[in-house]
C-alpha atoms as a PDB file:
ATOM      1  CA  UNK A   1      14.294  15.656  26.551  1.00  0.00           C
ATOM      2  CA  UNK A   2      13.525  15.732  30.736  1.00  0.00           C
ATOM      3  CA  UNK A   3      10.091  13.678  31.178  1.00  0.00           C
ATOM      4  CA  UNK A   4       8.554  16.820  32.815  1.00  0.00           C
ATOM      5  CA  UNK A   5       9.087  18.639  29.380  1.00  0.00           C
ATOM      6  CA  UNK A   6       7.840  15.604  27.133  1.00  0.00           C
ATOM      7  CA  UNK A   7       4.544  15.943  29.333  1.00  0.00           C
ATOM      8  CA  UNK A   8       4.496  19.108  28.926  1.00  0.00           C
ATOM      9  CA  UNK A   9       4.541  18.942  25.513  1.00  0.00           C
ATOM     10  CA  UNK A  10       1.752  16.182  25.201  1.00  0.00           C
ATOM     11  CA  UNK A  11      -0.404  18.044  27.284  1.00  0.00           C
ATOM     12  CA  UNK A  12      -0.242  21.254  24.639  1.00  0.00           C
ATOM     13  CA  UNK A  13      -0.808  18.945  22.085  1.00  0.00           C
ATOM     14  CA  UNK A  14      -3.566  17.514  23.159  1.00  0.00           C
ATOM     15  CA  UNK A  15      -5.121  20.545  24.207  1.00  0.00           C
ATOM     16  CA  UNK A  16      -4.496  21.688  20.326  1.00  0.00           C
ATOM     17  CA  UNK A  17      -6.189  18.595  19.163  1.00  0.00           C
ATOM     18  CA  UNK A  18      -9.114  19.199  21.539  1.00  0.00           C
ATOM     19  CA  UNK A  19      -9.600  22.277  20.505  1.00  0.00           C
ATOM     20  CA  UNK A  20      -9.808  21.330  16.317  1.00  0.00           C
ATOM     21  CA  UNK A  21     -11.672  18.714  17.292  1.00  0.00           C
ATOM     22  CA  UNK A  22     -15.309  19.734  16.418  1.00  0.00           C
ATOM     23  CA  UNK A  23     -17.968  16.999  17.893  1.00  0.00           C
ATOM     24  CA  UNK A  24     -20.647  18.561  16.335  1.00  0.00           C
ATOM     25  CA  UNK A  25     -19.188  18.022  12.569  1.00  0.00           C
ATOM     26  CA  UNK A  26     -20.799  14.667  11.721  1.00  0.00           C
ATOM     27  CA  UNK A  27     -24.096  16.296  12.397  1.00  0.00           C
ATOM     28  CA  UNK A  28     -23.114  19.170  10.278  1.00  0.00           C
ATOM     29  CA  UNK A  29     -22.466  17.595   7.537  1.00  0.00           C
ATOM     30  CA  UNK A  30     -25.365  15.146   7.861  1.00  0.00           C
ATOM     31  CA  UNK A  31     -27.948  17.868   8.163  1.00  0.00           C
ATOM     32  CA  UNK A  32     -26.678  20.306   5.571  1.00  0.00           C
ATOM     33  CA  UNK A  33     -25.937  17.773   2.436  1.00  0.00           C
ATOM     34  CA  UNK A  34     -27.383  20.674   0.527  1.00  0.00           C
ATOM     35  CA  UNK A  35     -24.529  23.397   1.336  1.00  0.00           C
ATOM     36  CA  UNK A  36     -21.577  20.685   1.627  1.00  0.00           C
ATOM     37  CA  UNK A  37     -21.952  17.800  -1.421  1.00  0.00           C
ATOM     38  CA  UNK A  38     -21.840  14.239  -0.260  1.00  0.00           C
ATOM     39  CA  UNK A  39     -20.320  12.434  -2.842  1.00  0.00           C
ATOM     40  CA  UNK A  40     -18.973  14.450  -4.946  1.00  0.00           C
ATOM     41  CA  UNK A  41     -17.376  12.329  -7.307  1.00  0.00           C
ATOM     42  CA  UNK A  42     -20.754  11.046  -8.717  1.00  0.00           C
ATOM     43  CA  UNK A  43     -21.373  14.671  -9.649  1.00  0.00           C
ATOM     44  CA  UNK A  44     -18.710  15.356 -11.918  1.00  0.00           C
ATOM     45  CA  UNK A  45     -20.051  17.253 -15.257  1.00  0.00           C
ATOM     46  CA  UNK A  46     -22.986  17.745 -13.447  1.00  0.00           C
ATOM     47  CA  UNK A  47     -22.403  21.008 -11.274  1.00  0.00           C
ATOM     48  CA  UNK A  48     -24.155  23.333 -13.469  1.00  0.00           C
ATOM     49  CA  UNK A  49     -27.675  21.030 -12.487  1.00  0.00           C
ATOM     50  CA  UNK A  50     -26.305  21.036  -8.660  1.00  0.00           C
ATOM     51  CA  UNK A  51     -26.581  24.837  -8.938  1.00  0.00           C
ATOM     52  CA  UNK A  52     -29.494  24.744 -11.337  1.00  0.00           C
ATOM     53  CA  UNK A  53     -28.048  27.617 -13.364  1.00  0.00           C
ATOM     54  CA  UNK A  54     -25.722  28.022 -16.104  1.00  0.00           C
ATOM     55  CA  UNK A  55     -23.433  30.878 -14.439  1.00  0.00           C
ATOM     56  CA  UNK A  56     -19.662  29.991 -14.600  1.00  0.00           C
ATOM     57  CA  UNK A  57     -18.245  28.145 -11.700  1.00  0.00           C
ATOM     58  CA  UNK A  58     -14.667  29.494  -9.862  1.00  0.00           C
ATOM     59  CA  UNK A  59     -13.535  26.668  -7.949  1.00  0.00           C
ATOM     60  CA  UNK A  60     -11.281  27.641  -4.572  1.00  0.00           C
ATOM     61  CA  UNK A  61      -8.433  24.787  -3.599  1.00  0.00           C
ATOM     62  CA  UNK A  62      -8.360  24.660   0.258  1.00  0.00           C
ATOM     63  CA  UNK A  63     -11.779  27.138   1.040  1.00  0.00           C
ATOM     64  CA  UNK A  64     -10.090  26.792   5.177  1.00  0.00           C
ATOM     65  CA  UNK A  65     -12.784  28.706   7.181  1.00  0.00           C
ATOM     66  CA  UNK A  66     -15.177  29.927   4.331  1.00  0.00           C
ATOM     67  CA  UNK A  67     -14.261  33.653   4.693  1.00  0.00           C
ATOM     68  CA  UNK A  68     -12.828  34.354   1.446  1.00  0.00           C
ATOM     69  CA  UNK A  69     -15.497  32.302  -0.719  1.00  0.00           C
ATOM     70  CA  UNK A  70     -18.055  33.422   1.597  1.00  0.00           C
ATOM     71  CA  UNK A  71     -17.338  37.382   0.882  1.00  0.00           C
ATOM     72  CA  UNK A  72     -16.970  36.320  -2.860  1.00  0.00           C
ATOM     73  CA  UNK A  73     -20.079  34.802  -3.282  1.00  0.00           C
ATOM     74  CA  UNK A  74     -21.755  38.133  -1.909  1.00  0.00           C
ATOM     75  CA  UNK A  75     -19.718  40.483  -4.178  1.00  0.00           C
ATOM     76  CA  UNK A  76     -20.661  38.493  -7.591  1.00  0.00           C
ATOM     77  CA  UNK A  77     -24.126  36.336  -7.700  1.00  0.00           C
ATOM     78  CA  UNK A  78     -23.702  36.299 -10.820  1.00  0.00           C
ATOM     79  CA  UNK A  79     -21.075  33.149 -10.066  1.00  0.00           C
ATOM     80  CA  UNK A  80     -21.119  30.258  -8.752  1.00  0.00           C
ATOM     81  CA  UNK A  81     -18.280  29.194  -6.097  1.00  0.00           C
ATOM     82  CA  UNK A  82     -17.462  25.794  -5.288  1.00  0.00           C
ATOM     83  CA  UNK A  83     -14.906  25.543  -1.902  1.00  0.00           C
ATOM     84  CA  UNK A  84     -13.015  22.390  -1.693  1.00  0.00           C
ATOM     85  CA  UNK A  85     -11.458  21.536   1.809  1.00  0.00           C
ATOM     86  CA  UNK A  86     -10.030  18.005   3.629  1.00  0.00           C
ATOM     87  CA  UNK A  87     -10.067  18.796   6.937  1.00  0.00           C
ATOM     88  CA  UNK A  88     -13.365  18.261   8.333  1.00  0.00           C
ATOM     89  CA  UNK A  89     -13.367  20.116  11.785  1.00  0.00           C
ATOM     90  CA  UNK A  90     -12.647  22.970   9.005  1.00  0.00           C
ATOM     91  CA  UNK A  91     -15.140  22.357   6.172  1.00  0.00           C
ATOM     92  CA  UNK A  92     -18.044  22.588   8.884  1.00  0.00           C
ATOM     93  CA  UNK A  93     -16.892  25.978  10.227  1.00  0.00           C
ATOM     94  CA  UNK A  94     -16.883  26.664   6.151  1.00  0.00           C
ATOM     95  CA  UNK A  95     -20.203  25.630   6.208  1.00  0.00           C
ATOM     96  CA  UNK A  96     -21.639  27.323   9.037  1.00  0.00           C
ATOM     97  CA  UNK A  97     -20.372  30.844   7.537  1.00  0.00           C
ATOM     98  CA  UNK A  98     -21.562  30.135   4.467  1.00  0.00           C
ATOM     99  CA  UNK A  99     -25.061  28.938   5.697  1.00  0.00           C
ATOM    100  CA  UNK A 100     -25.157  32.045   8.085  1.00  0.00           C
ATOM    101  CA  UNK A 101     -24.445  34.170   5.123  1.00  0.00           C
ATOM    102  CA  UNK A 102     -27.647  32.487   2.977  1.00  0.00           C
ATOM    103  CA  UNK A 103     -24.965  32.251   0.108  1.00  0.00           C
ATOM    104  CA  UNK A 104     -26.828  30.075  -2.548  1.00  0.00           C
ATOM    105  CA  UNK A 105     -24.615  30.911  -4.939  1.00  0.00           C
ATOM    106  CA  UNK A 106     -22.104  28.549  -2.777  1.00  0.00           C
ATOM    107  CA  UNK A 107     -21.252  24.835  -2.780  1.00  0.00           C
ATOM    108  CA  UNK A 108     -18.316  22.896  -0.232  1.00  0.00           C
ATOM    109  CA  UNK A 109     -17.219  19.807  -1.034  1.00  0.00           C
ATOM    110  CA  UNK A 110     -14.943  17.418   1.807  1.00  0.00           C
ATOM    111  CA  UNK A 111     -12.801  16.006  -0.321  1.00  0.00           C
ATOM    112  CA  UNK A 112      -8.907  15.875  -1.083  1.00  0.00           C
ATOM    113  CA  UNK A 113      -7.841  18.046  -4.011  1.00  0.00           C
ATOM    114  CA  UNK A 114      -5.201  15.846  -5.291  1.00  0.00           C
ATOM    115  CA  UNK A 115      -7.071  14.625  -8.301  1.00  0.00           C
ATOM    116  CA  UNK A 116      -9.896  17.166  -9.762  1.00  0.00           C
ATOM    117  CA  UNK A 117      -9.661  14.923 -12.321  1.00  0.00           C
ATOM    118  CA  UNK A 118     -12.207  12.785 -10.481  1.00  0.00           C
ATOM    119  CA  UNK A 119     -14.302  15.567  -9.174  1.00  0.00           C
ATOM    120  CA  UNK A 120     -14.727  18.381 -12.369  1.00  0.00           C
ATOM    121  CA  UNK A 121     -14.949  16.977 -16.099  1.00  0.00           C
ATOM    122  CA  UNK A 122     -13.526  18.413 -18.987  1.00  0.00           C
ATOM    123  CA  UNK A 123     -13.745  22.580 -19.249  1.00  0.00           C
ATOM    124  CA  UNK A 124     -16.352  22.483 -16.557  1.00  0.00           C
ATOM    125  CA  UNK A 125     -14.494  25.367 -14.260  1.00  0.00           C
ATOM    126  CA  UNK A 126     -13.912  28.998 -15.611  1.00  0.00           C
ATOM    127  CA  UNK A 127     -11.291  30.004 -12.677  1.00  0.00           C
ATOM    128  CA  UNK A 128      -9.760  28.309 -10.022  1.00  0.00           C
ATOM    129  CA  UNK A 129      -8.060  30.362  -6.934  1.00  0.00           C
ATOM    130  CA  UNK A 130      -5.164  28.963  -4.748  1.00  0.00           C
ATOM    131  CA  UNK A 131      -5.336  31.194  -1.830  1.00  0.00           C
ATOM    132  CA  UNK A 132      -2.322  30.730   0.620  1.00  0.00           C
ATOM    133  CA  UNK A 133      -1.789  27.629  -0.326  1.00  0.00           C
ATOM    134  CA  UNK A 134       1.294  25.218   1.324  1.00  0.00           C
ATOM    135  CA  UNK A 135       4.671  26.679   0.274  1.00  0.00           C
ATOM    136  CA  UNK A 136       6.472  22.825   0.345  1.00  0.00           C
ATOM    137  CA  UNK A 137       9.953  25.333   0.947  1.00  0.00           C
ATOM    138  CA  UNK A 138      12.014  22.349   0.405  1.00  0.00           C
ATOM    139  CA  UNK A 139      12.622  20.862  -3.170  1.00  0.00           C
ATOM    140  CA  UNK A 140      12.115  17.151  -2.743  1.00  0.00           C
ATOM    141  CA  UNK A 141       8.396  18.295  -1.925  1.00  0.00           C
ATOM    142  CA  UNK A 142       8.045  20.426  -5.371  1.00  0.00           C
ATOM    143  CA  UNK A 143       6.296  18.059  -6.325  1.00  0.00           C
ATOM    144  CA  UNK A 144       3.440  18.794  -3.865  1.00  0.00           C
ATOM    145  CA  UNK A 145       3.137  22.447  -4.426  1.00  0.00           C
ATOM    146  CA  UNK A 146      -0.252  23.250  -6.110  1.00  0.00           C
ATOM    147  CA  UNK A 147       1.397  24.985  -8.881  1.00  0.00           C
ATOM    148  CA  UNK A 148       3.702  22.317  -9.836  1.00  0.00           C
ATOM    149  CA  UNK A 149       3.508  21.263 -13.231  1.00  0.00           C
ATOM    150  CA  UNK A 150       1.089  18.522 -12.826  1.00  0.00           C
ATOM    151  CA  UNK A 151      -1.012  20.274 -11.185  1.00  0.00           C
ATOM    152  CA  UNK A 152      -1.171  22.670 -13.760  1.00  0.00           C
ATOM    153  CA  UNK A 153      -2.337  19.949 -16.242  1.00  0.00           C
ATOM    154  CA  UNK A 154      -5.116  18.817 -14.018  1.00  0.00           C
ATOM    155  CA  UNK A 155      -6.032  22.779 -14.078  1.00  0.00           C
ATOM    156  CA  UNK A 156      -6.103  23.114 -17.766  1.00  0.00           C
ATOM    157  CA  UNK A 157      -7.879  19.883 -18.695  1.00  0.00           C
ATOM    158  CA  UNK A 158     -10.835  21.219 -16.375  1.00  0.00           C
ATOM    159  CA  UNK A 159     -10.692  24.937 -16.838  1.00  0.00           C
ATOM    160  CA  UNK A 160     -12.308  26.358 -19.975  1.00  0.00           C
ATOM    161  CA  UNK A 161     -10.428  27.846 -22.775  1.00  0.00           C
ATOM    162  CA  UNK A 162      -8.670  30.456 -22.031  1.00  0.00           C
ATOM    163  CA  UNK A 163     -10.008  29.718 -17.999  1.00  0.00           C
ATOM    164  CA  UNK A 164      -7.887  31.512 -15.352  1.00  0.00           C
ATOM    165  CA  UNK A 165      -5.977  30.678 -12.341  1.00  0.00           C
ATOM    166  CA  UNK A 166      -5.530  33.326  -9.300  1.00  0.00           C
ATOM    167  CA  UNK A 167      -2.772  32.457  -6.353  1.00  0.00           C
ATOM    168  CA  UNK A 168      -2.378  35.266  -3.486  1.00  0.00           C
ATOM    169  CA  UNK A 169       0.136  33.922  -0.832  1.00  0.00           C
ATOM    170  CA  UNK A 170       2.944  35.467   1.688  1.00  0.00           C
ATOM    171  CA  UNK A 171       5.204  33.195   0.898  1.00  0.00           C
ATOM    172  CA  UNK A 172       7.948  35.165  -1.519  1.00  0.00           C
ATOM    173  CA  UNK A 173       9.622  31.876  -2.299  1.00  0.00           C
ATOM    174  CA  UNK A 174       6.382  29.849  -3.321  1.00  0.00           C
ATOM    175  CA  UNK A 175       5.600  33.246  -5.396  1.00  0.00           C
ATOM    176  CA  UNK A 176       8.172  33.378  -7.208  1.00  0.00           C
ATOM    177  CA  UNK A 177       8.454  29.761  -8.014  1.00  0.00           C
ATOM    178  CA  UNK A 178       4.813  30.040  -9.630  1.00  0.00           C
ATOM    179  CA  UNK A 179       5.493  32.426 -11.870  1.00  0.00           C
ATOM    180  CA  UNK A 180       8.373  30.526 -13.353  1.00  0.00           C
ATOM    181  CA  UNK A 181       6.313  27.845 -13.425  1.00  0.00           C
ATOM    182  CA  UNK A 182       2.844  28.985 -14.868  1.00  0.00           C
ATOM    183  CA  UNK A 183       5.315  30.967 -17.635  1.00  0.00           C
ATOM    184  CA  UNK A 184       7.024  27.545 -18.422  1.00  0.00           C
ATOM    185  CA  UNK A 185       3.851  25.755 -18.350  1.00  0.00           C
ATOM    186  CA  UNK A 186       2.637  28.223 -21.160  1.00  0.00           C
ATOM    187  CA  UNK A 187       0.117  30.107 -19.225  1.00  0.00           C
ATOM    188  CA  UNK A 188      -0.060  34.034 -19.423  1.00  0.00           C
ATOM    189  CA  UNK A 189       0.655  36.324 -16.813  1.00  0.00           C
ATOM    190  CA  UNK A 190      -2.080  38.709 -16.710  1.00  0.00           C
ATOM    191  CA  UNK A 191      -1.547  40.329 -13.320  1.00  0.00           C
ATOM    192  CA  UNK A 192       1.532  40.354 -11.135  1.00  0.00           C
ATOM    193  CA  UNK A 193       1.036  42.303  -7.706  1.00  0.00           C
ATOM    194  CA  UNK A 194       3.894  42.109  -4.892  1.00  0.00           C
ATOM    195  CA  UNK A 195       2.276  44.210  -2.536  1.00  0.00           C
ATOM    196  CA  UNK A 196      -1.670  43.715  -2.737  1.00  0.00           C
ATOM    197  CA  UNK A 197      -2.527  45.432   0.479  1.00  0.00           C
ATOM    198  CA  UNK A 198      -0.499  48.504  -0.840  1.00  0.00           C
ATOM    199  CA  UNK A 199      -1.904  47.985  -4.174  1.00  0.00           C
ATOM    200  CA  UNK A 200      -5.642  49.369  -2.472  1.00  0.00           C
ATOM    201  CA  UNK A 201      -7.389  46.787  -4.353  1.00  0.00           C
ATOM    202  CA  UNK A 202     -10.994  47.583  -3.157  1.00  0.00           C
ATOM    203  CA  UNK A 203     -12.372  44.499  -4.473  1.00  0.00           C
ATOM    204  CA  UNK A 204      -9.941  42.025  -2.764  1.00  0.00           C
ATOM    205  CA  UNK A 205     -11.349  39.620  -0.104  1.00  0.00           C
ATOM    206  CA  UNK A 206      -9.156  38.692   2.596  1.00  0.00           C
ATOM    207  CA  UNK A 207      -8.817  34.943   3.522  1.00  0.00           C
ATOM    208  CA  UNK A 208      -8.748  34.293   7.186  1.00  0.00           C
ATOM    209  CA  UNK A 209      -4.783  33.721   6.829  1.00  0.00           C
ATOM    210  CA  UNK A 210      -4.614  37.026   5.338  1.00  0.00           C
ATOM    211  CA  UNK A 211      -5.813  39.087   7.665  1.00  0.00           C
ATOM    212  CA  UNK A 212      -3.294  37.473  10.286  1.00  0.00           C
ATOM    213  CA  UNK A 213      -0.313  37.786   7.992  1.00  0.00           C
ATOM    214  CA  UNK A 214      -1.194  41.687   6.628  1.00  0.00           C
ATOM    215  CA  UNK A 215      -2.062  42.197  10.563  1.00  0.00           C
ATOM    216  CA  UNK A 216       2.293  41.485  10.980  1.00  0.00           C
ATOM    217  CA  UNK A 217       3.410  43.973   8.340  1.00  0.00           C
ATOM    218  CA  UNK A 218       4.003  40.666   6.014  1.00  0.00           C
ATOM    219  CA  UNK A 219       3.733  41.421   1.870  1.00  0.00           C
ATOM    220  CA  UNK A 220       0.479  39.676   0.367  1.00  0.00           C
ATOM    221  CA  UNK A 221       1.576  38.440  -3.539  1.00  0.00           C
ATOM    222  CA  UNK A 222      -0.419  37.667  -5.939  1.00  0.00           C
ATOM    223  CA  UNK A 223      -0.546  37.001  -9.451  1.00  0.00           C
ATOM    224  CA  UNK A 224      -3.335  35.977 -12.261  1.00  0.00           C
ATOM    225  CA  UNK A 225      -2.383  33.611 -14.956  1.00  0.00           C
ATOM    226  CA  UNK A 226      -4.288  32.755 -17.864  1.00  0.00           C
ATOM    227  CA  UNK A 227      -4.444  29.669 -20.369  1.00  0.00           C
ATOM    228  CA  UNK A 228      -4.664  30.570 -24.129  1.00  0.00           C
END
């Protein structure tokens, strides 16, 4: 590649970074230890005290910009939502939606996903949602999909009986791929949906990648599977 284009390139990246980059996120976080938990592993078993309420607790894998949890939370009080996301310059603007909403009803934790196992005891979750979540296309990476079958496990020893699990995603290949694999893991299909938006579900809240993808014509999937 010519220099001039290498440059080029560095420059756009940089700009990219720049703008993720939030400088005001430390502070964030900091300041509102109430809205996004700080050490969250030392509350495991104990979410039902953080929220001071006994109302079941859905649990969304990679909340991104708060949009979907945030409309959730406002369409059913009578839950409690906890938002888990890793990338920090994200969690904040999470945060800030959520905070601007006055959602109490709402919890975000900054932590990596990989292992519930260390952040929600036994059948302490009644749903979890996996909302547009990384399609890993190629199949040395199946392993890394969120509905992989180990994954799956993690979901059921923290899930209640019979606890639920809700994916919505554009990605036709990841789609179909779950619903082989929540059927071979032994889970229920309860709903199957491969057209949401033309489905006219009134009740559906639209992530933030959502919205862009419906905005290009693409199909929205989306299934509910349940353990029994």
């Amino acid at each position: 590649m010519p220099i001039i284009e290498r440059e080029i390139l560095k420059g756009e990246l940089k700009a990219i970074m720049r703008q993720r980059h939030k400088p005001w996120a430390d502070d964030f976080l900091k300041d509102n230890t109430h809205l996004i938990v700080p050490d969250a592993k030392s509350k495991r078993g104990k979410w039902r005290n953080m929220f001071g309420n006994n109302k079941p607790i859905y649990v969304e894998i990679g909340t991104g910009k708060g949009q979907f949890i945030t409309g959730m939370a406002g369409q059913h009080p009578d839950i409690n939502f906890i938002g888990i996301e890793l990338a920090k310059s994200i969690i904040v603007m999470a945060g800030s939606k959520v905070k601007d909403a006055k959602r109490d009803n709402v919890l975000l934790l900054h932590e990596d996903a990989a292992d519930l196992n260390e952040l929600f005891a036994e059948n302490e979750i009644s749903l979890i949602y996996l909302n547009f979540s990384d399609p890993w296309p190629k199949k040395r990476h199946a392993k890394r999909r969120l509905t992989f079958h180990t994954f799956l496990s993690q979901y059921q020893h923290i899930l209640q009986p019979e606890g639920e699990i809700v994916l919505k995603t554009d990605n036709q290949g990841l789609f179909e791929y779950s619903l082989v694999s929540l059927s071979q893991f032994g889970l229920e299909l309860t709903e199957v949906k491969l057209d949401l938006h033309g489905a006219e579900d009134s009740e559906n809240i639209m992530t933030e990648y959502e919205e862009k993808f419906s905005a290009k014509g693409q199909q929205i999937y989306r299934c509910r599977a349940q353990f029994s």
